[in-house]
C-alpha atoms as a PDB file:
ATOM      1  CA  UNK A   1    -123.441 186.525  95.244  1.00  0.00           C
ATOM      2  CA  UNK A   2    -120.925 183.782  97.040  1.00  0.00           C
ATOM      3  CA  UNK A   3    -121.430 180.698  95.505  1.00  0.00           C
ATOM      4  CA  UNK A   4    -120.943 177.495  97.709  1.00  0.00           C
ATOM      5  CA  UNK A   5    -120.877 174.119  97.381  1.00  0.00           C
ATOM      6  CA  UNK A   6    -122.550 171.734  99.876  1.00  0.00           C
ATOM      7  CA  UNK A   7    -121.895 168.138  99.814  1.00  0.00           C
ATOM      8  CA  UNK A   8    -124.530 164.999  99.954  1.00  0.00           C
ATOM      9  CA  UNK A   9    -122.269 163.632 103.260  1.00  0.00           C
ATOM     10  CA  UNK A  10    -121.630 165.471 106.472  1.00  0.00           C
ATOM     11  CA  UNK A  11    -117.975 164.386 106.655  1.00  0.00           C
ATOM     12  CA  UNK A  12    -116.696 163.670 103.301  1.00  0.00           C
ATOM     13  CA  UNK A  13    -113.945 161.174 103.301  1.00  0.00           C
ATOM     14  CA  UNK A  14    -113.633 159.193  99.724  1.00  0.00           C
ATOM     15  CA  UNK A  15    -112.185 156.754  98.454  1.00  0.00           C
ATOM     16  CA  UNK A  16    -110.962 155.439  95.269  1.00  0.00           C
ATOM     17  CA  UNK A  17    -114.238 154.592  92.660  1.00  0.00           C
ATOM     18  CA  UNK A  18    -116.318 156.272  95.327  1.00  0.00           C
ATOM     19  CA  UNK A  19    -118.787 159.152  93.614  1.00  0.00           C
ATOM     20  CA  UNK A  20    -118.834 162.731  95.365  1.00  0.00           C
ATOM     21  CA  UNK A  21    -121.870 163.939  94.921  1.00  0.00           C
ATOM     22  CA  UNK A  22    -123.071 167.892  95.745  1.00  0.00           C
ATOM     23  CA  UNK A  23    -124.788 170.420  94.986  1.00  0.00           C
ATOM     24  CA  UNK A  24    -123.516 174.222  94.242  1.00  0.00           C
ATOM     25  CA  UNK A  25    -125.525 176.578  95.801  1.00  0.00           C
ATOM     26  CA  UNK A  26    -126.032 180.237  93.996  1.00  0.00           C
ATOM     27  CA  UNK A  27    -128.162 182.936  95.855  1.00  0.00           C
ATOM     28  CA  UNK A  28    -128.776 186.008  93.167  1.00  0.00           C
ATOM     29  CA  UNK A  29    -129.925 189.105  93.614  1.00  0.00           C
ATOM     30  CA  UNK A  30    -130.376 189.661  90.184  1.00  0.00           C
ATOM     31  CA  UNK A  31    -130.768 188.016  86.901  1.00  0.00           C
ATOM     32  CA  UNK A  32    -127.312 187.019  86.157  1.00  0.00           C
ATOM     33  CA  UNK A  33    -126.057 186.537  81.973  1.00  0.00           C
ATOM     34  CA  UNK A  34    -123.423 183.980  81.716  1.00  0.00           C
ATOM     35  CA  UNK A  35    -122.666 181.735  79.174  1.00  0.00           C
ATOM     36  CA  UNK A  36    -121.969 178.292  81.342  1.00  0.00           C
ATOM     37  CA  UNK A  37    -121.340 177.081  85.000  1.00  0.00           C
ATOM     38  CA  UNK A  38    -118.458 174.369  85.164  1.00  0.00           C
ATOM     39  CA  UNK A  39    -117.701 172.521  87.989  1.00  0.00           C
ATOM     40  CA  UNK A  40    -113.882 170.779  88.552  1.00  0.00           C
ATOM     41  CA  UNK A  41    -112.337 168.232  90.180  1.00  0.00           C
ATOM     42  CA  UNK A  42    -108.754 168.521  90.282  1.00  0.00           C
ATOM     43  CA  UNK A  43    -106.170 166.134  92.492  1.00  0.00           C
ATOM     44  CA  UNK A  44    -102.555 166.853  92.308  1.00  0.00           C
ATOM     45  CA  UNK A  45     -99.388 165.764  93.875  1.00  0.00           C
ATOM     46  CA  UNK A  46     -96.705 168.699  94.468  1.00  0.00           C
ATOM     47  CA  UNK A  47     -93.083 168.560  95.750  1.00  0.00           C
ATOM     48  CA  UNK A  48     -90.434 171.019  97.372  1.00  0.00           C
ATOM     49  CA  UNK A  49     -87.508 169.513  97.967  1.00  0.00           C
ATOM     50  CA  UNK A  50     -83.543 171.415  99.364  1.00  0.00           C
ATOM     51  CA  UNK A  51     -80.946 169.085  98.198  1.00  0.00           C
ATOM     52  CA  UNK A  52     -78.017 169.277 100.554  1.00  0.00           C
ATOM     53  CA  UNK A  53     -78.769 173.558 101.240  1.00  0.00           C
ATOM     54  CA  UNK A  54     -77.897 174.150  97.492  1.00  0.00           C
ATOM     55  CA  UNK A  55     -80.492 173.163  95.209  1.00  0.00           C
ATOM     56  CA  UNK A  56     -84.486 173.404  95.343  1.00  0.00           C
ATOM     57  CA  UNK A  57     -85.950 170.660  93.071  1.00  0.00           C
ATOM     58  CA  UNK A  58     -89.883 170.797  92.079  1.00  0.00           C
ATOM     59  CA  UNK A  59     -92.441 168.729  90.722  1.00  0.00           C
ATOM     60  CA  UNK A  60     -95.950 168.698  90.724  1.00  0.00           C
ATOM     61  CA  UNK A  61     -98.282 165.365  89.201  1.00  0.00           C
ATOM     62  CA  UNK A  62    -102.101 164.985  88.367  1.00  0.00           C
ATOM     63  CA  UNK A  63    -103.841 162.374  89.242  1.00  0.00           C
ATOM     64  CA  UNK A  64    -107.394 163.413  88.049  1.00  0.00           C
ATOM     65  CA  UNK A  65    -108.661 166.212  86.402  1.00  0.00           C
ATOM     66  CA  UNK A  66    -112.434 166.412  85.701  1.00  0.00           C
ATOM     67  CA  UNK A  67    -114.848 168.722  84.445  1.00  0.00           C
ATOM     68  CA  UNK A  68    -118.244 168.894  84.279  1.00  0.00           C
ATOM     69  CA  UNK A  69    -120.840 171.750  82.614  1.00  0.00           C
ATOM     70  CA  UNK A  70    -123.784 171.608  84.893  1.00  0.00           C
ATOM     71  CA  UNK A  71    -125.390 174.440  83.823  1.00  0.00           C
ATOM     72  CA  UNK A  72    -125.490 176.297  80.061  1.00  0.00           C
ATOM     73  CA  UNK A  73    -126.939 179.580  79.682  1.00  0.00           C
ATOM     74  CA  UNK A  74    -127.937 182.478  78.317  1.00  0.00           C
ATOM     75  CA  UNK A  75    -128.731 183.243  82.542  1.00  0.00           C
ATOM     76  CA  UNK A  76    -130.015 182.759  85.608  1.00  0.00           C
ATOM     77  CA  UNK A  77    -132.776 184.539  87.229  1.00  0.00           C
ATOM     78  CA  UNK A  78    -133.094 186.153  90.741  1.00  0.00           C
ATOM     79  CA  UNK A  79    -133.423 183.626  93.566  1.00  0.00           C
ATOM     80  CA  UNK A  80    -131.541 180.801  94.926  1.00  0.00           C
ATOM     81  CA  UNK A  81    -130.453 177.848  92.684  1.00  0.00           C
ATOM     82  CA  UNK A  82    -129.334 174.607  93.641  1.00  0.00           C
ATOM     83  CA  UNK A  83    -127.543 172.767  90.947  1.00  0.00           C
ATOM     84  CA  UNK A  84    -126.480 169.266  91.418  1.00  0.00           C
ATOM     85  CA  UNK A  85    -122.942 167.553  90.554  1.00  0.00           C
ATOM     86  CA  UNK A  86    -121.369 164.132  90.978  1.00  0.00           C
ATOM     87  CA  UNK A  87    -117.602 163.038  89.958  1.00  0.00           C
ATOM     88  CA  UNK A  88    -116.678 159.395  90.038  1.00  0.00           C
ATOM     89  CA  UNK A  89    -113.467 158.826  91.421  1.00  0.00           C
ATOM     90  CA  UNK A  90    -110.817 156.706  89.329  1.00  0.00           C
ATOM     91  CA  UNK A  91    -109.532 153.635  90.944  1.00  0.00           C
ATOM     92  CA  UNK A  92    -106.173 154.331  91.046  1.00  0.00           C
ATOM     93  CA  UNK A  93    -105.640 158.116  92.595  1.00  0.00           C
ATOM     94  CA  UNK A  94    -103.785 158.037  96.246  1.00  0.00           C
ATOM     95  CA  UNK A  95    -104.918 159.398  99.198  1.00  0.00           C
ATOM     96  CA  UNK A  96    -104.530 162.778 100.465  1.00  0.00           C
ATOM     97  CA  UNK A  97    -101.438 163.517 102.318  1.00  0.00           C
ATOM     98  CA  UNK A  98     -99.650 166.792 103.318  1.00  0.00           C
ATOM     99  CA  UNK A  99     -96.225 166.647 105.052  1.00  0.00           C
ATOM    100  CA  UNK A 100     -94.060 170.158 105.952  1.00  0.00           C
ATOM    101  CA  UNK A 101     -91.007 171.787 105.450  1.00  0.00           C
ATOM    102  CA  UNK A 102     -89.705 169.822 108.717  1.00  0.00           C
ATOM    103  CA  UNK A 103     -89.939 166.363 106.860  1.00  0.00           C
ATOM    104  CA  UNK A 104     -86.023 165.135 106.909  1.00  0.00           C
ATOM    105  CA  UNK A 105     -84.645 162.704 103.850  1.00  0.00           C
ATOM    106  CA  UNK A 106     -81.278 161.523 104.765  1.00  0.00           C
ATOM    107  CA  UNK A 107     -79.089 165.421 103.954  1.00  0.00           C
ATOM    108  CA  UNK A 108     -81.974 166.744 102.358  1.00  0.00           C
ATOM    109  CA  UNK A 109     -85.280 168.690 103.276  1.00  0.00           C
ATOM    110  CA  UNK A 110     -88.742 168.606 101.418  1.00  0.00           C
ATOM    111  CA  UNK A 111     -92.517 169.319 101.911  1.00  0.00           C
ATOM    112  CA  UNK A 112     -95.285 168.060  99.493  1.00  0.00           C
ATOM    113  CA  UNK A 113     -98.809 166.887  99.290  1.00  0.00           C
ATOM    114  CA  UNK A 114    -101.268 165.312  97.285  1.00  0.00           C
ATOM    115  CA  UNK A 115    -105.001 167.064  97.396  1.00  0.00           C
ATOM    116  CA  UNK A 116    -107.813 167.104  95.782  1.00  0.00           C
ATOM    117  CA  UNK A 117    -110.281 170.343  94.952  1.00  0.00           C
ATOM    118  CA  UNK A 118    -113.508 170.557  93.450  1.00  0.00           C
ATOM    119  CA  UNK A 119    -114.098 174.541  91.955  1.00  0.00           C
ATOM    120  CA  UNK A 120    -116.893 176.597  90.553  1.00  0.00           C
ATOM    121  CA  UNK A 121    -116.472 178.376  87.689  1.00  0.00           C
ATOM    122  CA  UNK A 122    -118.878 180.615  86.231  1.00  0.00           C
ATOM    123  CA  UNK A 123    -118.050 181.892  82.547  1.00  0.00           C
END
């Protein structure tokens, strides 16, 4: 059992207040015992920076983190499930971005991004 998640648009790009909609995709084998599936969206900012060769600073910053039970159990039977989910963005996260270790500020060095996941979890 791999579970995947599909998405409602071919080429996802969103946007601030936009809603991501999918649907997680579980192909079992067997009938499964679990007591919930949960579904996350996380977006997070994170930092590296080398201050003049001597000192590393670190941060790291959510911007959203949602979660969502889209399934409760006691289980799942054999077969293939498709189980829907939707997030609504908040208005005010940033965009992705991803810059590398290359990235020059004046004497020092730093690499950082800001992405955004959606997970599976089953408990």
């Amino acid at each position: 059992m791999i579970p995947h998640i599909v998405f409602h648009e071919n080429n996802p790009n969103y946007f601030p207040g936009d809603t991501v909609n999918g649907i997680l995709v579980i192909n079992l084998e067997s009938e499964m015992s679990m007591a919930k599936i949960d579904i996350s969206l996380e977006g997070r900012a994170k930092i590296s920076m080398r201050v003049r060769k001597k000192r590393i600073l670190h941060n790291k910053e959510f911007y959203v983190q949602l979660v969502s039970t889209v399934f409760q159990g006691p289980s799942l039977p054999r077969g293939e499930h498709r189980i829907p989910f939707a997030f609504n963005l908040p208005q005010n996260i940033p965009s992705s971005f991803h810059s590398s270790n290359n990235d020059s500020f004046g004497p020092s060095k730093a690499k950082g991004n800001v992405e955004y996941k959606i997970k599976a979890k089953i408990v």
